[in-house]
Protein backbone atom coordinates (compact mmCIF):
# COMPACT_ATOMS: atom_id res chain seq x y z
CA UNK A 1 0.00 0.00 0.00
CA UNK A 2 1.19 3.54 -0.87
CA UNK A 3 0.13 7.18 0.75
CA UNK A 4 -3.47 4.74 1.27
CA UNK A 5 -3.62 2.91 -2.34
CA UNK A 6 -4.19 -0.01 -2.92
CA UNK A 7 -3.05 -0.27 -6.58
CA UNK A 8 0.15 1.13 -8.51
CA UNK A 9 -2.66 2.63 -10.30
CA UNK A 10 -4.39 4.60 -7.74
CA UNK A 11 -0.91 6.13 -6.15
CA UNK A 12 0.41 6.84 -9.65
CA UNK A 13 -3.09 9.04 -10.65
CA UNK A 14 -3.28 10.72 -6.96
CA UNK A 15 0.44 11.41 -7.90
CA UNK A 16 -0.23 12.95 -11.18
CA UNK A 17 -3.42 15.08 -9.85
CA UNK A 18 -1.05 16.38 -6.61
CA UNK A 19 1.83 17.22 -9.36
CA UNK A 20 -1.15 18.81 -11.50
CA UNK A 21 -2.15 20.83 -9.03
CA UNK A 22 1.01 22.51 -8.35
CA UNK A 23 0.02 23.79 -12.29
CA UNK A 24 -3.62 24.92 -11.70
CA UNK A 25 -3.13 27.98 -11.47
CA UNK A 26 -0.88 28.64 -14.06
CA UNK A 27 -3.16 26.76 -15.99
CA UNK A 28 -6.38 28.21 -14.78
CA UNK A 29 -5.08 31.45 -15.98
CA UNK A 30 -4.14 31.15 -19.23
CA UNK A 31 -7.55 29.11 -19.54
CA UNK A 32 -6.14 25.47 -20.24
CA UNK A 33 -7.21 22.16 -19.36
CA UNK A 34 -4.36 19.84 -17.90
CA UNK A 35 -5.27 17.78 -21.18
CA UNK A 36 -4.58 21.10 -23.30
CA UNK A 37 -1.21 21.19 -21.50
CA UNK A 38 -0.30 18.30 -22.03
CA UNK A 39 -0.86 18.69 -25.89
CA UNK A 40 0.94 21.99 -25.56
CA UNK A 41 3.86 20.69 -24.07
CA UNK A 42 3.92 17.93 -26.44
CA UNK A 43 4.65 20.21 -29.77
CA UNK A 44 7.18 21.89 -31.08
CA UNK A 45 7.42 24.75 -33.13
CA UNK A 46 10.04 23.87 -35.20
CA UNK A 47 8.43 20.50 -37.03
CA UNK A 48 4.83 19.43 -37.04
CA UNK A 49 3.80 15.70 -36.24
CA UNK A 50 0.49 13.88 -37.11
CA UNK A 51 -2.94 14.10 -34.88
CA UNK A 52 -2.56 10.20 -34.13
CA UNK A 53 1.43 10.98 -32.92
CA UNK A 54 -0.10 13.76 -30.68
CA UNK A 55 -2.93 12.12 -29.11
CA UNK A 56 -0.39 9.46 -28.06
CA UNK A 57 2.37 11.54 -26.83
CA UNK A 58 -0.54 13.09 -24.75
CA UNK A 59 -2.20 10.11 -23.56
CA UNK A 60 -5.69 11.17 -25.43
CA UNK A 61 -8.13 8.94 -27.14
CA UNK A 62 -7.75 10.42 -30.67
CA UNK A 63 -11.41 12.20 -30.40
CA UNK A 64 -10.38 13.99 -27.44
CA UNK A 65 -6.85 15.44 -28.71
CA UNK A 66 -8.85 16.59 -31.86
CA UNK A 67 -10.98 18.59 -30.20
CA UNK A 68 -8.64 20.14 -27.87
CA UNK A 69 -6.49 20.64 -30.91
CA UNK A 70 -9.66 22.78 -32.56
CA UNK A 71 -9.50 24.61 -29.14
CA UNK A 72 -5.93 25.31 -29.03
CA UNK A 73 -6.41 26.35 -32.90
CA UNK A 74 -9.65 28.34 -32.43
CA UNK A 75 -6.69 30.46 -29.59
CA UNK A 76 -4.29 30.64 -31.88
CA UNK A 77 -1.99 28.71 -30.24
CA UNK A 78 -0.90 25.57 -32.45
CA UNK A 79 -0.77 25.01 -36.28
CA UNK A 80 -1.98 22.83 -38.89
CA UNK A 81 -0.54 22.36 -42.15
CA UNK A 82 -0.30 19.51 -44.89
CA UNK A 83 2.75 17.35 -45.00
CA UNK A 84 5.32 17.67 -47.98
CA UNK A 85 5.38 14.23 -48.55
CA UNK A 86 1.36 13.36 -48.26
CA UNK A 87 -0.88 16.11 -48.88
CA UNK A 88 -3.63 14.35 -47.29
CA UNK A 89 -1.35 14.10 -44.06
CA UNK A 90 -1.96 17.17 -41.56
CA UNK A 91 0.87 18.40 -39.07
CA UNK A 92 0.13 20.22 -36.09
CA UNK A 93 2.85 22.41 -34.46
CA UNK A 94 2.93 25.41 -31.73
CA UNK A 95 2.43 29.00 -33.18
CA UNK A 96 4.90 31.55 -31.58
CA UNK A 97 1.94 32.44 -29.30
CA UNK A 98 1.93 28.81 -28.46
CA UNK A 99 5.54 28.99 -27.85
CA UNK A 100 5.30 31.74 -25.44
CA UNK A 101 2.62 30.24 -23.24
CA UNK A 102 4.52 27.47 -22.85
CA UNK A 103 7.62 29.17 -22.10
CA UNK A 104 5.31 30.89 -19.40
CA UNK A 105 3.78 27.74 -18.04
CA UNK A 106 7.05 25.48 -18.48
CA UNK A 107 8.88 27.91 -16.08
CA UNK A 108 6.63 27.30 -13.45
CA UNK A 109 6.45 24.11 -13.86
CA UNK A 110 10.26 24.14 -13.44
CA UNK A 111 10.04 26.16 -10.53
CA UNK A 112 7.57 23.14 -9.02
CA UNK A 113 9.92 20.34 -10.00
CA UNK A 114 12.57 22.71 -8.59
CA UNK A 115 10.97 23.02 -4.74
CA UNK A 116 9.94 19.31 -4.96
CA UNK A 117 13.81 18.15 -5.79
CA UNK A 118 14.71 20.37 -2.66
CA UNK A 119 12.41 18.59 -0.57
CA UNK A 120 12.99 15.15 -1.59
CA UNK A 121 16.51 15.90 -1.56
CA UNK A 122 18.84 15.47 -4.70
CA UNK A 123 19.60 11.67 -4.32
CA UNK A 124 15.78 10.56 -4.00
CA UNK A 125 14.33 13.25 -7.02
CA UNK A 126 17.05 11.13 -9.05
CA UNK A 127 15.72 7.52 -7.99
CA UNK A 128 12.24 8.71 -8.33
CA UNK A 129 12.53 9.73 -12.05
CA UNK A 130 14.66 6.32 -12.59
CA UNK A 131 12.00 4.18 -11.03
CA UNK A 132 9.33 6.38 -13.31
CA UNK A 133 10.95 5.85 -16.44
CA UNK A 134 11.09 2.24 -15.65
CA UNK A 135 7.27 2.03 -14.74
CA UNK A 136 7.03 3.95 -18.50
CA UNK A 137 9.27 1.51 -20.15
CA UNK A 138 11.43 4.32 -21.73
């Protein structure tokens, strides 16, 4: 049992609401979902990649990443365009008002990760993020 869960489950998704909460605000603000975010923070500027790549990076049944996409493109905030190669393939990217928001949002999110490492200490922040990326298989 862990912090009162039974299940890896239920202590990794109190986990990941906690962390998310440390970003409401920010979020709240700037009028984004934690689901928006995590689209946001999955895209790049630079090079576009497909709805299907998106909604995966994000963790979002496909239906739900394209409608937050026509949210976040409704604000301005990410791009679509058709692939060079396929025509028929669309590429989504961040908008340099997409970039700035998540500038805005990543640095407090750093400054979160950056009071948790000084509470865990620097030894236990490093195990943590070990033990997580075994848990995601990466």
């Amino acid at each position: 049992m862990v912090g009162g869960y039974s299940t890896l489950h239920g202590a990794l998704r109190a986990a990941e609401r906690r962390w998310l909460g440390h970003l409401d605000d920010a979020l709240c603000a700037r009028q984004l979902s934690a689901d928006q975010w995590s689209m946001l923070s999955n895209l790049s500027n630079e090079t576009g990649i497909t709805m299907s790549e998106l909604a995966a990076r994000s963790q979002l049944a496909p239906s739900s990443a394209t409608r937050h996409a026509d949210f976040l493109a409704d604000r301005g905030l990410i791009f679509r365009l058709a692939a060079e190669d396929d025509r028929r393939r669309i590429l989504i990217g961040l908008s340099r008002l997409g970039v700035d928001l998540v500038e805005s949002v990543q640095a407090e999110e750093a400054r979160a990760e950056q009071q948790l490492r000084a509470r865990m200490g620097a030894r236990r922040y490093a195990e943590l993020m070990r033990l997580l990326e075994l848990v995601c298989g990466t």
